[in-house]
N, C-alpha and C. Protein backbone atom coordinates (compact mmCIF):
# COMPACT_ATOMS: atom_id res chain seq x y z
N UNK A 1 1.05 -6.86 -50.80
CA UNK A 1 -0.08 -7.74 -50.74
C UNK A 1 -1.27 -7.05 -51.39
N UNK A 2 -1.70 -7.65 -52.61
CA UNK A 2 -3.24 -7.12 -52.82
C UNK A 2 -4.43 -7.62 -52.00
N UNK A 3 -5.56 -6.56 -51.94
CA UNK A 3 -6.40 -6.32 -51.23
C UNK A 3 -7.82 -6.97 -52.43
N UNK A 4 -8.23 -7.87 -52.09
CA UNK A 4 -9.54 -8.12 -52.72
C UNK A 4 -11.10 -7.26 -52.41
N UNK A 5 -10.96 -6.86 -53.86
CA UNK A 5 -12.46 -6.12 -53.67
C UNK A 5 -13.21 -6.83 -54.14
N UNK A 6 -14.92 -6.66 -53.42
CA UNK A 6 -15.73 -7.66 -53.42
C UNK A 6 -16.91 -7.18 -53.86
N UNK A 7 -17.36 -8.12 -54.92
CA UNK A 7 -18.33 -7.35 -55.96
C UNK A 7 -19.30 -8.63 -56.30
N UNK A 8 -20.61 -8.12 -56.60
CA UNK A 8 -21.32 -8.69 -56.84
C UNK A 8 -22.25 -8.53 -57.92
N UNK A 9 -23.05 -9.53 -57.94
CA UNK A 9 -24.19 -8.89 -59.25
C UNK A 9 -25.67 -9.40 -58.46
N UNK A 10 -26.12 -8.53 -59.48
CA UNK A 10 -27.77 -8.31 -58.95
C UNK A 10 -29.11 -9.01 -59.66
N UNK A 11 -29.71 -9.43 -59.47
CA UNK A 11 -30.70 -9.83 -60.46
C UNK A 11 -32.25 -9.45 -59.85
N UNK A 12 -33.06 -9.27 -60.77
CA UNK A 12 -34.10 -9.10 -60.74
C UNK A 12 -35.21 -8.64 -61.87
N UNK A 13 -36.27 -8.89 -62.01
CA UNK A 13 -37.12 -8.81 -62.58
C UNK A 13 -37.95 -7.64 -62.61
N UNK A 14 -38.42 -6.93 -64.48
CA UNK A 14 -39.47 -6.30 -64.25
C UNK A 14 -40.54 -6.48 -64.75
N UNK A 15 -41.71 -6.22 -64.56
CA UNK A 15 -42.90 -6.75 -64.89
C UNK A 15 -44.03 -5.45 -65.14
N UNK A 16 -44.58 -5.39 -66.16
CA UNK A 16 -45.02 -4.63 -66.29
C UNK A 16 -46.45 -4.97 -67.39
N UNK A 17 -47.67 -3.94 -67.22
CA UNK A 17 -48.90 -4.23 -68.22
C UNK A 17 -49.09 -2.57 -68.78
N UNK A 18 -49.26 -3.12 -70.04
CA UNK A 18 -49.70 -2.02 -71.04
C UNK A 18 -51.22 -2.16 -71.89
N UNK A 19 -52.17 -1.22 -71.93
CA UNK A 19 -53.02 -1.29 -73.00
C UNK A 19 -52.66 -1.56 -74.36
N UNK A 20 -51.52 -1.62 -74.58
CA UNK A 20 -51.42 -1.84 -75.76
C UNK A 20 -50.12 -2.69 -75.82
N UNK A 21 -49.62 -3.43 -76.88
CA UNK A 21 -48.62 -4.19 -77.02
C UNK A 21 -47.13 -3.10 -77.29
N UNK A 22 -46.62 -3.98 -75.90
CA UNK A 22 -44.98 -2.58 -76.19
C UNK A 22 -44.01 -3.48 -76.91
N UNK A 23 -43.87 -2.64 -77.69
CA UNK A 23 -42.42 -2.81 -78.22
C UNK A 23 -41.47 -1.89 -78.14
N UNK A 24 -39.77 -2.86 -78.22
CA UNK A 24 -38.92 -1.63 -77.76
C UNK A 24 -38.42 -1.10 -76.54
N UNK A 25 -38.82 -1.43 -75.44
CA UNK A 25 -39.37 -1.14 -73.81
C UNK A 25 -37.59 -1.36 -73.46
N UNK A 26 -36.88 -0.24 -72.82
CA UNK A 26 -35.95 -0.33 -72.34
C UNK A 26 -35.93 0.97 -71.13
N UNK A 27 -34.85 0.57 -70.18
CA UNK A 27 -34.92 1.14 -68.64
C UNK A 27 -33.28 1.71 -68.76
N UNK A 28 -33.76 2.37 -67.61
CA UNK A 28 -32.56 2.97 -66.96
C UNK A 28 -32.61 2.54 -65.59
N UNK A 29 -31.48 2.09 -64.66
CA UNK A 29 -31.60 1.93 -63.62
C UNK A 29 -30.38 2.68 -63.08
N UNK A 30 -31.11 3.67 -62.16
CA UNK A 30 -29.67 4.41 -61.22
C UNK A 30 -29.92 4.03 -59.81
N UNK A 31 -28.82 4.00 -58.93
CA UNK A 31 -28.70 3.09 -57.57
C UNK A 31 -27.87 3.67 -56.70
N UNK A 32 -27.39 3.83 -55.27
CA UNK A 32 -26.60 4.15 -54.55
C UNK A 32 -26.79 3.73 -53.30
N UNK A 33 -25.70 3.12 -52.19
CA UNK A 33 -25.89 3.00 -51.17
C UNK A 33 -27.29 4.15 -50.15
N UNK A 34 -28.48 3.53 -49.92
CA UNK A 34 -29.36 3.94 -48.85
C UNK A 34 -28.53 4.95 -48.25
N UNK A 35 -28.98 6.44 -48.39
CA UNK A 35 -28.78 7.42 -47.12
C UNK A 35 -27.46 8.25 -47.19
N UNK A 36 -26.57 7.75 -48.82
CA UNK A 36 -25.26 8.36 -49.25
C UNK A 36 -26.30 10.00 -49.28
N UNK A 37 -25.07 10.32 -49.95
CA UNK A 37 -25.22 12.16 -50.47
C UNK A 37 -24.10 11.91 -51.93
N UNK A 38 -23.94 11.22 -52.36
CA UNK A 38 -22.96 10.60 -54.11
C UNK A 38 -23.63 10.40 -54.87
N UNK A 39 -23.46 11.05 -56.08
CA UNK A 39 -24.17 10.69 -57.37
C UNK A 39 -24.47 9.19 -57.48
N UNK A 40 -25.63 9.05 -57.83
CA UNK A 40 -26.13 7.57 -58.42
C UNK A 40 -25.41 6.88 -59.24
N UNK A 41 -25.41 5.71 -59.64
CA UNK A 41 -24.40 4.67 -60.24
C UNK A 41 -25.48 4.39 -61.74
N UNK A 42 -25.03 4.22 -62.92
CA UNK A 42 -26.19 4.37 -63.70
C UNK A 42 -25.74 2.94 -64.63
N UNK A 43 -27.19 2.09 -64.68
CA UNK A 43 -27.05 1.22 -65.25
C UNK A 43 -28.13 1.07 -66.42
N UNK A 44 -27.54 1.15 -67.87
CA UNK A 44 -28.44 1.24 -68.96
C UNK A 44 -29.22 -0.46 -69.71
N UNK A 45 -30.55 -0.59 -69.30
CA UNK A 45 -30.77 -1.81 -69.85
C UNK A 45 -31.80 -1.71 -71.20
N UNK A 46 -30.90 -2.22 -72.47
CA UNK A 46 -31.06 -1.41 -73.46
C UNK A 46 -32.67 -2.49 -74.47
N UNK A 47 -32.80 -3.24 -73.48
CA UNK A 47 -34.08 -4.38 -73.92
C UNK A 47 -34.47 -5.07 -72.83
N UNK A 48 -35.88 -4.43 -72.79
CA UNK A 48 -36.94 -5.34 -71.57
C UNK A 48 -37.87 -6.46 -72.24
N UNK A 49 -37.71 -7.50 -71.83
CA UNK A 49 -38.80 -7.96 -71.93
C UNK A 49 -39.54 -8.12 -70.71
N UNK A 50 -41.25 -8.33 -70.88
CA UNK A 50 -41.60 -7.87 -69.90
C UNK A 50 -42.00 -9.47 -68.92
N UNK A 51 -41.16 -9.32 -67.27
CA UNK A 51 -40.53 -10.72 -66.68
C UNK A 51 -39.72 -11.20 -66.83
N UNK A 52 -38.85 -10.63 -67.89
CA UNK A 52 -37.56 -11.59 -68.11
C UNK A 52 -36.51 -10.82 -66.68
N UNK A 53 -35.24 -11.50 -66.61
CA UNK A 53 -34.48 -11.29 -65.42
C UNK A 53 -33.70 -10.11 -65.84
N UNK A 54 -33.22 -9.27 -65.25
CA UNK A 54 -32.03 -8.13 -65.41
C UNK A 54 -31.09 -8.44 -64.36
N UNK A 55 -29.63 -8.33 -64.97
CA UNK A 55 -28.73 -8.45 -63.68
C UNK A 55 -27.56 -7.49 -63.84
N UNK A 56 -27.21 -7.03 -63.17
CA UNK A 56 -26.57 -5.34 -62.73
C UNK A 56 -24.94 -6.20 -62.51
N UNK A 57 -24.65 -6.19 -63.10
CA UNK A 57 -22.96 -6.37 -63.14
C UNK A 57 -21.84 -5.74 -61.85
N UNK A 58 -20.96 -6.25 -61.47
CA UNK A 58 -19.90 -5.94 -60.33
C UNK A 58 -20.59 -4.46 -59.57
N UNK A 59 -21.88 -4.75 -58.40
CA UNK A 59 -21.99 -3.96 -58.02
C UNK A 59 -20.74 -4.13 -56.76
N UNK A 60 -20.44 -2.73 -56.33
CA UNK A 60 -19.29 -2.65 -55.68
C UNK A 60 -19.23 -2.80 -54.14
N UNK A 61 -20.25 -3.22 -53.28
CA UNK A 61 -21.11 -3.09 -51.90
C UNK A 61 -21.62 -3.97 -51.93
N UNK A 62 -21.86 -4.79 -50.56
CA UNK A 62 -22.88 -5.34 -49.89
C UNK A 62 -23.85 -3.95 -49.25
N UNK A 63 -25.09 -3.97 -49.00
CA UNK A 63 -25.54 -3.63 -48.41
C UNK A 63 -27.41 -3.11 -48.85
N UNK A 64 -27.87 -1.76 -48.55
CA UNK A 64 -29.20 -1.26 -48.40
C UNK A 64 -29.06 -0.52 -49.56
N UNK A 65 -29.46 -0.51 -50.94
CA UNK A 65 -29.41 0.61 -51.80
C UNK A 65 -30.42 1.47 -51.77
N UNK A 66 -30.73 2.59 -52.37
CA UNK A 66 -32.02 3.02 -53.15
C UNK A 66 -31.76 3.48 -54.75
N UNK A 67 -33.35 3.52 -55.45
CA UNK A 67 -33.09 3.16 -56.34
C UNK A 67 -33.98 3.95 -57.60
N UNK A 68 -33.91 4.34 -58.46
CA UNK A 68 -34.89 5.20 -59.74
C UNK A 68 -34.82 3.75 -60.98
N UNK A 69 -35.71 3.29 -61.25
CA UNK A 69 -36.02 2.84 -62.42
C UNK A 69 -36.91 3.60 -63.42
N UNK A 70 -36.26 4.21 -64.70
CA UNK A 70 -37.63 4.71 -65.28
C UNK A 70 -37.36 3.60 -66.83
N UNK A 71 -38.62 2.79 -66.51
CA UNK A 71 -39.07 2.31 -68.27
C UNK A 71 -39.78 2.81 -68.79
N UNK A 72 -39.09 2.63 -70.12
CA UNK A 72 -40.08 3.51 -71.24
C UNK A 72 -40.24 2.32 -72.41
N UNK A 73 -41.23 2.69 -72.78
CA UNK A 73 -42.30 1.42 -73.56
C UNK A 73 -43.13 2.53 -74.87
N UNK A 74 -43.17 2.65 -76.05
CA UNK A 74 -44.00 3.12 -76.83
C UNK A 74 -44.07 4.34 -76.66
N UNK A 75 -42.70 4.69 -76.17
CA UNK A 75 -42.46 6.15 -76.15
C UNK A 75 -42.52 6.86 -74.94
N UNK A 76 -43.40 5.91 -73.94
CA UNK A 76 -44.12 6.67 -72.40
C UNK A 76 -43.13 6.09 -71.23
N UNK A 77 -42.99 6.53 -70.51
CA UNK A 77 -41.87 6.42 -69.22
C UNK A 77 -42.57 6.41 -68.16
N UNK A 78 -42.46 5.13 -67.33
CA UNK A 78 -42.62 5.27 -65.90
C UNK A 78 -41.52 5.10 -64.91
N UNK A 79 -41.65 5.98 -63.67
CA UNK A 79 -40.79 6.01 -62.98
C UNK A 79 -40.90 4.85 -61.75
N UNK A 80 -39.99 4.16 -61.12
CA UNK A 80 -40.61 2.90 -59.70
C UNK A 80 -39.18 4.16 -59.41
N UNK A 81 -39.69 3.77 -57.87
CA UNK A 81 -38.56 4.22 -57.15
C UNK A 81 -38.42 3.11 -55.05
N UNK A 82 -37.67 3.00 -54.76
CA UNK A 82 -37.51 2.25 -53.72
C UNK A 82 -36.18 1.73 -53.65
N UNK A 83 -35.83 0.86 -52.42
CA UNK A 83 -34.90 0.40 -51.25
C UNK A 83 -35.14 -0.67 -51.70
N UNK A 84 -33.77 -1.49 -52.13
CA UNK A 84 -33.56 -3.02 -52.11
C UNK A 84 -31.73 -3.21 -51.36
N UNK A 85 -32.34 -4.47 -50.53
CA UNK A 85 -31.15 -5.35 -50.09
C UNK A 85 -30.49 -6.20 -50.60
């Protein structure tokens, strides 16, 4: 008998303001179950626009992640970091 694994996808938005007009603006997003000790799961999003939706393909869990986003825009990188359900 196979065993169904249960996977999901993610969506969400980033939003961001610059002094100057970015072009180019792409992220990295790394993720892992809230409170593991396992390397992060790394998801490359290789074009932002800024508000448009991102969605994270067969994540492998329900549950509490945490999370490193760093976008970089005109060469400069910011880091968000936080807990999503």
């Amino acid at each position: 008998m196979a065993i169904a694994t249960e996977k999901c996808n993610v969506s969400f938005q980033i939003r961001y303001t610059s002094s100057i007009p970015a072009t180019g603006a792409s992220a990295v997003l790394k993720y892992r179950i809230k409170g593991s000790t396992g390397s992060y799961a790394q998801y490359n999003i290789a074009s932002v626009t800024n508000g448009g939706t991102i969605e994270v393909p067969n994540v492998q869990s329900s549950g509490e992640y945490e999370y490193i986003l760093d976008l970089t825009a005109n060469g400069i990188t910011a880091q968000q970091t936080g807990f999503s359900n």
